[in-house]
N, C-alpha and C. Protein backbone atom coordinates (compact mmCIF):
# COMPACT_ATOMS: atom_id res chain seq x y z
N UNK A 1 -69.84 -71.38 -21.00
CA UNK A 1 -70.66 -70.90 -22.09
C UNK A 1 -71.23 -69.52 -21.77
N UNK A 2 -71.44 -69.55 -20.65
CA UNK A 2 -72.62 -68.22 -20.40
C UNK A 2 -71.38 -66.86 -20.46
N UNK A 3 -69.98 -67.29 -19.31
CA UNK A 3 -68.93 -66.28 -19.83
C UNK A 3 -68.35 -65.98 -20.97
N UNK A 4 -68.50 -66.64 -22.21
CA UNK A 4 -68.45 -66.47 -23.36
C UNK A 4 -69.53 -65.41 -24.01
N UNK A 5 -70.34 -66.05 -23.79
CA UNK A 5 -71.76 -64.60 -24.10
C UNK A 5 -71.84 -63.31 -23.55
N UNK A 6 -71.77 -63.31 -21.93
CA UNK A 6 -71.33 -61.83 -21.85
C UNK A 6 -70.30 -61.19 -21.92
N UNK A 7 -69.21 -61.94 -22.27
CA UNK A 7 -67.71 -61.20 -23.46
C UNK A 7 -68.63 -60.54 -24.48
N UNK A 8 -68.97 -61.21 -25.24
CA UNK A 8 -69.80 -61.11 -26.65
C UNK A 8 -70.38 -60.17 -26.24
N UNK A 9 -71.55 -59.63 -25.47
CA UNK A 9 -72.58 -58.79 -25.27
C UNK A 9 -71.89 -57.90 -24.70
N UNK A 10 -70.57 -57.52 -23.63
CA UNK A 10 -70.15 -56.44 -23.66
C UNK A 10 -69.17 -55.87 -24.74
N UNK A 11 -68.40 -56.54 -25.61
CA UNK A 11 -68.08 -56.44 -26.91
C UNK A 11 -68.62 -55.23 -27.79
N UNK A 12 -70.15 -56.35 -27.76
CA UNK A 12 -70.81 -55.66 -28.72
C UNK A 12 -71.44 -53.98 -28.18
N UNK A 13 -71.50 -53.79 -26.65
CA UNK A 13 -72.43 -53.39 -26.39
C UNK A 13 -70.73 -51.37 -25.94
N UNK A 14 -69.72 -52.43 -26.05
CA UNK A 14 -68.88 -51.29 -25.66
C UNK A 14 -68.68 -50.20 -27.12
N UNK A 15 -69.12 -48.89 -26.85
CA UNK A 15 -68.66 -48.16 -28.00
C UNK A 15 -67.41 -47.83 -28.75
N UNK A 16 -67.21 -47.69 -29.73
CA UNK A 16 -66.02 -47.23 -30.22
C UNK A 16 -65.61 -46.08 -30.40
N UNK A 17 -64.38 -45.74 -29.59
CA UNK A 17 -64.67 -44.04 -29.82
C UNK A 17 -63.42 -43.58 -30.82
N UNK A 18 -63.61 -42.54 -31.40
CA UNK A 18 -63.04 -42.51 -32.47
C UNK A 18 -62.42 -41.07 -32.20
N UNK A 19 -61.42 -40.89 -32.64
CA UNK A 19 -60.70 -39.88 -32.73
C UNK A 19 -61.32 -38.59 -33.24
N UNK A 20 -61.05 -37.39 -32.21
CA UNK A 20 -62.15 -36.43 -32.66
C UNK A 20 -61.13 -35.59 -34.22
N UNK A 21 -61.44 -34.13 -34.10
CA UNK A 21 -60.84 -33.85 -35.36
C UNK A 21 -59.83 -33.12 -35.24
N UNK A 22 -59.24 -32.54 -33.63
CA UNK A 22 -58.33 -31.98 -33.21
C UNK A 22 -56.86 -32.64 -33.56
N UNK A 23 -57.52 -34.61 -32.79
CA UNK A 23 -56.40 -35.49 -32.63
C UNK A 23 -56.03 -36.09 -33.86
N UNK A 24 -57.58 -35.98 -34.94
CA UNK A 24 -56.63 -36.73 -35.94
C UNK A 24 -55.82 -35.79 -36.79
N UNK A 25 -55.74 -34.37 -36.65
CA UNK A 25 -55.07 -33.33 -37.47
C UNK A 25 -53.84 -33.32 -36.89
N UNK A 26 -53.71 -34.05 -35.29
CA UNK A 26 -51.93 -33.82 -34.83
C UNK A 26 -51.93 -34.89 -35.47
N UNK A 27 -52.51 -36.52 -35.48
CA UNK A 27 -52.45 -37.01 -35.92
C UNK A 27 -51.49 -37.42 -37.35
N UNK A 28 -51.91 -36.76 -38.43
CA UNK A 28 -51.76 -36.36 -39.44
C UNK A 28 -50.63 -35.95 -39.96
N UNK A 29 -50.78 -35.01 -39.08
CA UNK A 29 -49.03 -34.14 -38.57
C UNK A 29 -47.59 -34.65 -37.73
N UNK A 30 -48.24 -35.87 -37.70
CA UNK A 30 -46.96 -36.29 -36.93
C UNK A 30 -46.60 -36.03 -35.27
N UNK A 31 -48.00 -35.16 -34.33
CA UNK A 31 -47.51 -35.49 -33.18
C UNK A 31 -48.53 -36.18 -32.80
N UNK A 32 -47.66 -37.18 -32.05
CA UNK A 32 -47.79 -38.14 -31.06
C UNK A 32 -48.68 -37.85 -29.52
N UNK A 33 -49.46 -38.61 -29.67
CA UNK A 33 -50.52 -37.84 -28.25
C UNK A 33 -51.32 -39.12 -27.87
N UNK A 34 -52.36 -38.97 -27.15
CA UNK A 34 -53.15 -39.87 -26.98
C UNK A 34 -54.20 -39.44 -26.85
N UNK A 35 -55.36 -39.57 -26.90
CA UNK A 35 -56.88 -39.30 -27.49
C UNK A 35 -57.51 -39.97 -26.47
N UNK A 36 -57.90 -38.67 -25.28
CA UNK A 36 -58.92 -39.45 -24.01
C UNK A 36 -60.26 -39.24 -24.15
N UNK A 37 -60.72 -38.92 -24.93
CA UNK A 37 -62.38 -39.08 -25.11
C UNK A 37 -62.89 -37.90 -25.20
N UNK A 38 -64.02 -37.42 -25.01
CA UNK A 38 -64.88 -36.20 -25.14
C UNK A 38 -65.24 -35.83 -23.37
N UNK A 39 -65.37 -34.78 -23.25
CA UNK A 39 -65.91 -34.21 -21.80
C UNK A 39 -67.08 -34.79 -22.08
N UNK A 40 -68.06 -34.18 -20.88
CA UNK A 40 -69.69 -34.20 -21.27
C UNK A 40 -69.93 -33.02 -22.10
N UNK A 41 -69.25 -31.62 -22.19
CA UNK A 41 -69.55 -30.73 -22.85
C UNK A 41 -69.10 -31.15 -24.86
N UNK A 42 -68.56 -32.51 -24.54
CA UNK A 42 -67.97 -32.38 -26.15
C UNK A 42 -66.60 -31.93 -26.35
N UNK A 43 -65.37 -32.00 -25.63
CA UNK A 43 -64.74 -30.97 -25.67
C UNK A 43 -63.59 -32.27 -25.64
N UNK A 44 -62.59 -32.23 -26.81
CA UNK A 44 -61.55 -33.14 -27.20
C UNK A 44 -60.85 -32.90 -26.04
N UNK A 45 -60.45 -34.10 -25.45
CA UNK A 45 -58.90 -34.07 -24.55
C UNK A 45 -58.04 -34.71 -24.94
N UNK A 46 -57.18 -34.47 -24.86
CA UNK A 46 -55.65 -35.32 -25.16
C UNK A 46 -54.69 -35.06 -24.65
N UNK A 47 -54.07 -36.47 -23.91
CA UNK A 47 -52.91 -36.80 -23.14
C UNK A 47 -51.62 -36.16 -23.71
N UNK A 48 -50.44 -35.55 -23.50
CA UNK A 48 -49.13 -35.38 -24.18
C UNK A 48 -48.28 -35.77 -23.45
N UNK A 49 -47.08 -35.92 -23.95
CA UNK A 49 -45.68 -36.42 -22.86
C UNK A 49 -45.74 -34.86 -22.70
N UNK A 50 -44.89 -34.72 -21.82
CA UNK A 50 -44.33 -32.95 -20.83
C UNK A 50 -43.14 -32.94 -22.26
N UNK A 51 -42.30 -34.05 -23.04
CA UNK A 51 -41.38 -33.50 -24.12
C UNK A 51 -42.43 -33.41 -25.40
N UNK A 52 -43.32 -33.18 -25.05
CA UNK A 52 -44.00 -32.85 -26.68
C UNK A 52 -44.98 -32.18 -26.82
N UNK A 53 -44.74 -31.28 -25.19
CA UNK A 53 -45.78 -30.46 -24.71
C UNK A 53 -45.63 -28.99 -26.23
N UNK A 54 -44.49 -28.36 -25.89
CA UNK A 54 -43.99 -27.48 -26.84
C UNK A 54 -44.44 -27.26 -28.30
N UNK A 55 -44.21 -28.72 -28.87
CA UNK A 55 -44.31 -28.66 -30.17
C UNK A 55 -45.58 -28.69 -30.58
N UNK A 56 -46.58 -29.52 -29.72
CA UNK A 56 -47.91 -29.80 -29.81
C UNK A 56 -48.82 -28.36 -29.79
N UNK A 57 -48.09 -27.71 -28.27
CA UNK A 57 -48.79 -26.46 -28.21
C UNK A 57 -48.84 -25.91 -29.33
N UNK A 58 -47.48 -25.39 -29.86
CA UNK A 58 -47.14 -24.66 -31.30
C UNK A 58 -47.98 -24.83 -32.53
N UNK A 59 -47.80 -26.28 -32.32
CA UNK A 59 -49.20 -26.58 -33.87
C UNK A 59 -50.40 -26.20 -33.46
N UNK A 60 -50.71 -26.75 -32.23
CA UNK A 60 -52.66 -26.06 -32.00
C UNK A 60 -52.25 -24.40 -32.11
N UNK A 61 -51.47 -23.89 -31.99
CA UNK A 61 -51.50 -22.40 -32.04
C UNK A 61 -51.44 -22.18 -33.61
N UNK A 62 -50.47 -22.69 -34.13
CA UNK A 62 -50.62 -22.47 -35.63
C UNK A 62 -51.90 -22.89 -36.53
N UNK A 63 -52.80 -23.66 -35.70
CA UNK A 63 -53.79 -24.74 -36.19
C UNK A 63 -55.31 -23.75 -36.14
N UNK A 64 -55.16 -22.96 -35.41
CA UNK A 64 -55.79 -21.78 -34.81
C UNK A 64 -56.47 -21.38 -33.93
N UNK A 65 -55.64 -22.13 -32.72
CA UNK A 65 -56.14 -22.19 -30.98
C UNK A 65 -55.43 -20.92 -31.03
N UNK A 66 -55.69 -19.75 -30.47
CA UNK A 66 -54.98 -18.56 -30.61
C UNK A 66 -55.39 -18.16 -28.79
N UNK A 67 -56.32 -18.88 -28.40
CA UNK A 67 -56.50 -18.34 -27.01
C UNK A 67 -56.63 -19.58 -26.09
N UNK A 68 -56.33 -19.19 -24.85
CA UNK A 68 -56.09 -20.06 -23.81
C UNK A 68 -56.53 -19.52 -22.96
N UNK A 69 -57.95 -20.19 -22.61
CA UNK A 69 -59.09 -20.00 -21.62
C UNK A 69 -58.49 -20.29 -20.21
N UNK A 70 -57.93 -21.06 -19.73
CA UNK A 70 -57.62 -21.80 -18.72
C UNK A 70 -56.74 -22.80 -18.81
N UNK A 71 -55.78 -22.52 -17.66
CA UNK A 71 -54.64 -23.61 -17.41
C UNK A 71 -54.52 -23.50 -15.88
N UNK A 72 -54.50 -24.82 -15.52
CA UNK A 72 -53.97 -24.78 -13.94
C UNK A 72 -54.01 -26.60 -13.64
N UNK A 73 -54.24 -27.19 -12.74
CA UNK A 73 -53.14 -27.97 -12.26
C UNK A 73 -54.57 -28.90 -11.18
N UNK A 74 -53.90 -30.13 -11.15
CA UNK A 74 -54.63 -30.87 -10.22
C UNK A 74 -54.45 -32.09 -9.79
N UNK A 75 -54.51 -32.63 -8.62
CA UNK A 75 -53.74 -34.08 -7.88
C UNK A 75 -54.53 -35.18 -8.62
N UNK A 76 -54.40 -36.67 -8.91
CA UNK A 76 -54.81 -37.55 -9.11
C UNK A 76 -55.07 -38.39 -7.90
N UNK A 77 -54.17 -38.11 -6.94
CA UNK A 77 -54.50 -38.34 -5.93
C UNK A 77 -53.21 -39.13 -5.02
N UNK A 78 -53.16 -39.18 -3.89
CA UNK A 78 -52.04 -39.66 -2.85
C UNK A 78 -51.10 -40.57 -3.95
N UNK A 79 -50.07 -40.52 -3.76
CA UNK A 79 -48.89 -41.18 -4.88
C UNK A 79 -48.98 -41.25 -5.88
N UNK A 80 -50.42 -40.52 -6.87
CA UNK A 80 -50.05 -40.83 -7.97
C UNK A 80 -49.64 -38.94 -8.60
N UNK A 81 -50.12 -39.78 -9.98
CA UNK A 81 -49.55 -37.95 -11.16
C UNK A 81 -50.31 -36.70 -10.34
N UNK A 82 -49.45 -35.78 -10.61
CA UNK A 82 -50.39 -34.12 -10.83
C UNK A 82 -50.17 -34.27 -11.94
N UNK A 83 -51.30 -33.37 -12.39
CA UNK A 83 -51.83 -33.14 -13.84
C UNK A 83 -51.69 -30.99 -13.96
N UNK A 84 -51.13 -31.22 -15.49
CA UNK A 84 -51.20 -29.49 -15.81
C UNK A 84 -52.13 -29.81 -16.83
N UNK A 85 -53.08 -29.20 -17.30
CA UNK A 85 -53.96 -29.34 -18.10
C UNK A 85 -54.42 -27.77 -18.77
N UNK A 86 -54.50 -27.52 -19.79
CA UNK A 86 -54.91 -26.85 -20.82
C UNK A 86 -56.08 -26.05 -21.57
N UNK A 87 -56.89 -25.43 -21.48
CA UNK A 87 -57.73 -25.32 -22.32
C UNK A 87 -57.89 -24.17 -23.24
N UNK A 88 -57.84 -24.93 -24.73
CA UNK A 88 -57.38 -24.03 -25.42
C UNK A 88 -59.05 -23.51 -26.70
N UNK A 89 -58.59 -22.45 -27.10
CA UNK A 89 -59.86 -22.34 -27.60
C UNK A 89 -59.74 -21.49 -29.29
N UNK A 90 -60.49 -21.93 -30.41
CA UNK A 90 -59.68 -21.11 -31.64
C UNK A 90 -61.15 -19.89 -31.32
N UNK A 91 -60.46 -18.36 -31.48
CA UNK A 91 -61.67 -17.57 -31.57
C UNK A 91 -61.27 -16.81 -32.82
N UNK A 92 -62.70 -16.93 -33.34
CA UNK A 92 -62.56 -16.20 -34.86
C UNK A 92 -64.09 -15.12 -34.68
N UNK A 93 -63.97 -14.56 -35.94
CA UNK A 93 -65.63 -13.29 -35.54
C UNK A 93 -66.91 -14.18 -36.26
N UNK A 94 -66.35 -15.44 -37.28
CA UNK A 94 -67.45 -15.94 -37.60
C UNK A 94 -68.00 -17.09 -37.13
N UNK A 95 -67.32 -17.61 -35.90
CA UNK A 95 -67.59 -18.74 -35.45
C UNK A 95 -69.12 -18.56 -34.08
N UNK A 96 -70.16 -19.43 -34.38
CA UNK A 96 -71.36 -18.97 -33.39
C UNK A 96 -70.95 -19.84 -31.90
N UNK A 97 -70.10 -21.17 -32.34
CA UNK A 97 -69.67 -21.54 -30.92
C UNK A 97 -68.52 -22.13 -31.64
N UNK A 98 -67.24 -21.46 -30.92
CA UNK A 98 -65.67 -21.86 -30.77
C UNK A 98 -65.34 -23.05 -31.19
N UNK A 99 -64.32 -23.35 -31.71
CA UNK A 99 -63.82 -24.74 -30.96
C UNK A 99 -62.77 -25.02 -29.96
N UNK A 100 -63.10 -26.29 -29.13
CA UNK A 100 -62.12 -26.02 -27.94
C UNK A 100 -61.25 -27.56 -28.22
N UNK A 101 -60.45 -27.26 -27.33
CA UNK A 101 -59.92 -28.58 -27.32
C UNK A 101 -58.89 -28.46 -25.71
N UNK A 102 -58.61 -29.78 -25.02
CA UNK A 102 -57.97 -29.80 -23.54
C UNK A 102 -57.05 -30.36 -23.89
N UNK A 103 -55.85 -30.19 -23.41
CA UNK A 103 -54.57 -30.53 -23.58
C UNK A 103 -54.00 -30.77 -21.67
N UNK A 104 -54.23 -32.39 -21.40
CA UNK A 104 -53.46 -32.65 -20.01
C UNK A 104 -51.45 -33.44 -20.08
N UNK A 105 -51.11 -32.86 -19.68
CA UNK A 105 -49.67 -33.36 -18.99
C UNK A 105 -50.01 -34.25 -17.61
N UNK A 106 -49.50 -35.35 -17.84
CA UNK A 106 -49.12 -36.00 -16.21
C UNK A 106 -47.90 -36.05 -15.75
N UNK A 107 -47.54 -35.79 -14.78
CA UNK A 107 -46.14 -35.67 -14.18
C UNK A 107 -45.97 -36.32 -12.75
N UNK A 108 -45.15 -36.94 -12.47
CA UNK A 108 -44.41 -37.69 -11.52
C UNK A 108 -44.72 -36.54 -10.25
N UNK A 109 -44.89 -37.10 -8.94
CA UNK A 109 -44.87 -35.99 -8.09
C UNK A 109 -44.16 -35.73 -7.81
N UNK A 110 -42.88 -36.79 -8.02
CA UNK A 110 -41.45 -36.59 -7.02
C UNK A 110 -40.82 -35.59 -7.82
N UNK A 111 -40.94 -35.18 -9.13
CA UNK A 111 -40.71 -34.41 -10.11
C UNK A 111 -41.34 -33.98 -11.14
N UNK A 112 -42.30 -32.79 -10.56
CA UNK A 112 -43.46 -32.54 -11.86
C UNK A 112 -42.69 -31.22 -12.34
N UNK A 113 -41.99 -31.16 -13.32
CA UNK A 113 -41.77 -30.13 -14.01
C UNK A 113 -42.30 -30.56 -15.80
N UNK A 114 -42.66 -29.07 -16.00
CA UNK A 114 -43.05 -29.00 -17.68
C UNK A 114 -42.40 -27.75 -18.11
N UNK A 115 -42.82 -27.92 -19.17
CA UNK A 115 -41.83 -26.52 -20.16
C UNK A 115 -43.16 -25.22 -19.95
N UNK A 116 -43.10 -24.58 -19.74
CA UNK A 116 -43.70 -22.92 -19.63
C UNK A 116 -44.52 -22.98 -21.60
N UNK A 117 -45.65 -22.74 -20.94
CA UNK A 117 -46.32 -21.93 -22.59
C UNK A 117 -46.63 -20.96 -22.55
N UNK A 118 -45.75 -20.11 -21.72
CA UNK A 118 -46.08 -18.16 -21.35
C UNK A 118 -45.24 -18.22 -22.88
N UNK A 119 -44.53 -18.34 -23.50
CA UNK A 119 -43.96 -18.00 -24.58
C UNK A 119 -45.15 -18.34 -26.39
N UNK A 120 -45.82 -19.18 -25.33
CA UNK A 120 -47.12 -19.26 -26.59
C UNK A 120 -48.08 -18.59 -26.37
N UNK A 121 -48.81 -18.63 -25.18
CA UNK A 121 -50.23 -17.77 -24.73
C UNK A 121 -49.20 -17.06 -23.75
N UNK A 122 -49.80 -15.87 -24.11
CA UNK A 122 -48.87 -15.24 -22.51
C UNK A 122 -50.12 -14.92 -21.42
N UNK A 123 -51.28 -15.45 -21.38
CA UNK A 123 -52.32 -15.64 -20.34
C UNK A 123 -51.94 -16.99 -19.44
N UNK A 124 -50.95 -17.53 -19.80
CA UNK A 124 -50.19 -18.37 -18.90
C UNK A 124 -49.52 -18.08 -17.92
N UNK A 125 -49.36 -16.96 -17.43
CA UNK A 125 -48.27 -16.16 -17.06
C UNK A 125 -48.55 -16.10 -15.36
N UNK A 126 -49.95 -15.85 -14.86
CA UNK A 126 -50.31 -16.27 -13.30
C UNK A 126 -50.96 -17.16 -13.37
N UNK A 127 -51.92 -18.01 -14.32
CA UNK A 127 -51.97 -19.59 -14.02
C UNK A 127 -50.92 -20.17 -13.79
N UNK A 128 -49.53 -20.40 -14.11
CA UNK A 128 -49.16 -21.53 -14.08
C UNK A 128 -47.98 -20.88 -12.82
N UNK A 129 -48.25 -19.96 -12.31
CA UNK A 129 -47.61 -19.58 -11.36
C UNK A 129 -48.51 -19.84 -10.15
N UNK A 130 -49.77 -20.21 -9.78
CA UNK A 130 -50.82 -20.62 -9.41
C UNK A 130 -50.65 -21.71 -9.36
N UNK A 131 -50.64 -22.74 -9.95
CA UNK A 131 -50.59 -24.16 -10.40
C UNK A 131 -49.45 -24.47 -9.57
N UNK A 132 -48.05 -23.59 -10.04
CA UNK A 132 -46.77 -23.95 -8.87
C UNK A 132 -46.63 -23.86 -7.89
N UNK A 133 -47.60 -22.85 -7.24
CA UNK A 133 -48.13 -22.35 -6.08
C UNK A 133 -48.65 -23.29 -5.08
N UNK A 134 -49.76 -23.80 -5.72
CA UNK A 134 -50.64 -24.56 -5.03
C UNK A 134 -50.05 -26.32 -4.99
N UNK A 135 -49.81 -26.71 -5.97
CA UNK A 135 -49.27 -27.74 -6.78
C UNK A 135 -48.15 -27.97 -7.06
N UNK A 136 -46.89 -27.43 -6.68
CA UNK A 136 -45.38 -27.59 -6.44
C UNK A 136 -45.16 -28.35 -8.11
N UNK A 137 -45.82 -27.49 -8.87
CA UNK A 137 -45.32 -27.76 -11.01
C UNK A 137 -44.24 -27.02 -10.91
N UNK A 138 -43.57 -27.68 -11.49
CA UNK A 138 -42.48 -26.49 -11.97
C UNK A 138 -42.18 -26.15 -13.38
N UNK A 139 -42.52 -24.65 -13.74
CA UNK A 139 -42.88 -24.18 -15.32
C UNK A 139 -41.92 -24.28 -16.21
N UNK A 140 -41.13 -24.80 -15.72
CA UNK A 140 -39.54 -24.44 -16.78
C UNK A 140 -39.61 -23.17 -18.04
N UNK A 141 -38.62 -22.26 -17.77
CA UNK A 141 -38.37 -21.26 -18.56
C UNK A 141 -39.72 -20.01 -18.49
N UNK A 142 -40.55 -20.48 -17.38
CA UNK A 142 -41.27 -19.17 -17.34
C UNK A 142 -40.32 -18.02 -16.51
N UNK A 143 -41.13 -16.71 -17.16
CA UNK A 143 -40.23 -15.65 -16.87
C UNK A 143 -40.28 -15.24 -15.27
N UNK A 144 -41.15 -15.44 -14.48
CA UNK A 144 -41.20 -14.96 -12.89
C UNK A 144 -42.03 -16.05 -12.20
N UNK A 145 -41.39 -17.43 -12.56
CA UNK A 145 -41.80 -18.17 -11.95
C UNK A 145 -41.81 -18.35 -9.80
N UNK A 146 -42.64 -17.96 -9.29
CA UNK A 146 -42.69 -17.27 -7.61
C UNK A 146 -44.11 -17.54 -7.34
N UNK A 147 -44.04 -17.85 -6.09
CA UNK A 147 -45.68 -18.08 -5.23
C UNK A 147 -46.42 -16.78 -5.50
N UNK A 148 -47.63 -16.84 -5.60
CA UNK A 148 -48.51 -15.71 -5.94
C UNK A 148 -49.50 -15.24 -5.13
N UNK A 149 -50.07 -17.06 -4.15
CA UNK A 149 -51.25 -16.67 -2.99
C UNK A 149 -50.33 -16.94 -1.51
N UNK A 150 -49.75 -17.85 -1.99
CA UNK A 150 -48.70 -18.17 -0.58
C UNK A 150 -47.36 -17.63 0.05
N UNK A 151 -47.12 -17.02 1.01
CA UNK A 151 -46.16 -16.76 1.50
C UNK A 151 -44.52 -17.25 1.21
N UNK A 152 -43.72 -16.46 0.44
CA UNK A 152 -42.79 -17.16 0.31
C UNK A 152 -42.27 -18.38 0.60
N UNK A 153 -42.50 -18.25 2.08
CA UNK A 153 -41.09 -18.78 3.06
C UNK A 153 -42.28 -20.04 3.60
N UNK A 154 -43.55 -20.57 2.74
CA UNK A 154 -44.57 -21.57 2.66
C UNK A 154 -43.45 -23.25 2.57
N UNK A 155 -43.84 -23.86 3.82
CA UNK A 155 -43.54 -25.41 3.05
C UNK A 155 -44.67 -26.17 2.65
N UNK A 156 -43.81 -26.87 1.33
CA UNK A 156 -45.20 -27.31 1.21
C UNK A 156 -46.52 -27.11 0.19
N UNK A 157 -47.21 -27.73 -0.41
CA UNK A 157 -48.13 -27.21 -1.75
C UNK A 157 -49.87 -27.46 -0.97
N UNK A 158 -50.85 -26.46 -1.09
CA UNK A 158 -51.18 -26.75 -0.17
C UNK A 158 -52.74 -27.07 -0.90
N UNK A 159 -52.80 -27.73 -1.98
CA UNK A 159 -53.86 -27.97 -2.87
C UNK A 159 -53.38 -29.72 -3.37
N UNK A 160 -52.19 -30.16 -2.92
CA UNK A 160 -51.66 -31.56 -2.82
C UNK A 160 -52.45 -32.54 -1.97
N UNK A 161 -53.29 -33.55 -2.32
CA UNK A 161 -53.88 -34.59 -1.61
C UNK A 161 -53.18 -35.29 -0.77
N UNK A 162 -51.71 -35.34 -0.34
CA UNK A 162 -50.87 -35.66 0.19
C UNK A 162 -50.37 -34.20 1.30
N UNK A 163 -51.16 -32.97 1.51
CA UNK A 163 -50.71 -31.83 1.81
C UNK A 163 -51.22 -31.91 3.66
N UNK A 164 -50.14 -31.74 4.68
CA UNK A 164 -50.05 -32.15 5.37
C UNK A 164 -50.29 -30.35 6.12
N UNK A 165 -51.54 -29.57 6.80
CA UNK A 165 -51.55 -28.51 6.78
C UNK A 165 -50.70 -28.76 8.41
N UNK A 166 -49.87 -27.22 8.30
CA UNK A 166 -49.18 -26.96 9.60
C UNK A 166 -49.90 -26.41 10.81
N UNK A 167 -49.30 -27.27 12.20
CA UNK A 167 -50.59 -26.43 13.16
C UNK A 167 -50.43 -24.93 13.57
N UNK A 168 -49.22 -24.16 13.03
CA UNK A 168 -49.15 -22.92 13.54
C UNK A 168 -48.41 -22.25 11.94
N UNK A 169 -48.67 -21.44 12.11
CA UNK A 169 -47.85 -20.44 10.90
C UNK A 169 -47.67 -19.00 11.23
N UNK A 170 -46.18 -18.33 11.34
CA UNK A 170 -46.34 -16.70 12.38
C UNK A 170 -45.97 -15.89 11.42
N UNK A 171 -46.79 -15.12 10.91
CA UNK A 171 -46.68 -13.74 9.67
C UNK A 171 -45.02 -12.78 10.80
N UNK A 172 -44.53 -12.84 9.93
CA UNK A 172 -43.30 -12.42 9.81
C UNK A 172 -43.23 -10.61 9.50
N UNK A 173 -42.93 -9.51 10.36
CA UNK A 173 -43.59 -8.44 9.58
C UNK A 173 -45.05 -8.13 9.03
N UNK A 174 -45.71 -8.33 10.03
CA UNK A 174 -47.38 -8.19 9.81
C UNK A 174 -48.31 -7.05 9.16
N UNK A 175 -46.69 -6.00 10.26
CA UNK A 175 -47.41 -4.16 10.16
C UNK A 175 -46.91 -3.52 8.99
């Protein structure tokens, strides 16, 4: 009896969260996403497959996300997803505060590749070369996809929770 009641009382007591107005406009539209809740700042996130990264981007760009504050990359932790994540923002001259919205990819570690949105924001262009950098993403179809803080000839991602640092490393051509 008594586990019956606190079913009931967390039931009642769990909120319902409802689709903000970003997700129900892909919604609407026909892409497919998933709707992870609000930040603490308020700020829509939503899950995408890496194949519906493209099309999704395209509509928030057509939708009138025209700028992209930030993109870069982050472990979930030992065996599980890296995450590429998004933040996109519509800026207009009459708006007193923006609207934003986060857009995360999860990807397999054994194979985290996504499609490049340097062809949508081109402020993508050393984030996500950063992200590959640190985070072994791979951008598909970006134009100079190459390490940016790390040494070429680097094994290894070195922002990976699984990242195993080397005890020696010899600069090659120093002078």
């Amino acid at each position: 009896m008594a586990d019956e009641q606190d079913k009931q009382i967390v039931a009642e007591s769990a909120p319902i969260v409802e689709a903000g107005k970003v997700s129900k406009w892909l919604l609407e539209n026909g892409f497919d996403h998933e709707f992870m809740g609000l930040d603490a700042s308020g700020v829509e996130t939503l899950k995408v497959d890496r194949d519906f990264l493209i099309p999704i981007s395209t509509a928030l760009y057509a939708y009138g996300f025209n700028y992209l504050q930030c993109q870069g990359g982050y472990d979930a932790g030992p065996g599980q997803d890296l995450v590429s994540f998004y933040h996109l923002i519509k800026v207009s001259d009459d708006a007193d505060r923006p609207e934003e919205v986060r857009v995360k990819v999860f990807l397999q570690r054994e194979n985290p590749s996504v499609p490049s949105v340097y062809w949508i924001w081109k402020a993508a262009d050393w984030q996500e070369r950063e992200s590959y950098d640190m985070y072994g993403i791979v951008y598909e179809g970006h134009p100079n996809l190459k390490r940016i803080l790390m040494p070429e000839d680097w094994v290894g991602y070195p922002l990976r929770k699984d990242y195993i640092s080397p005890d020696f490393y010899e600069l090659q051509d120093a002078y």
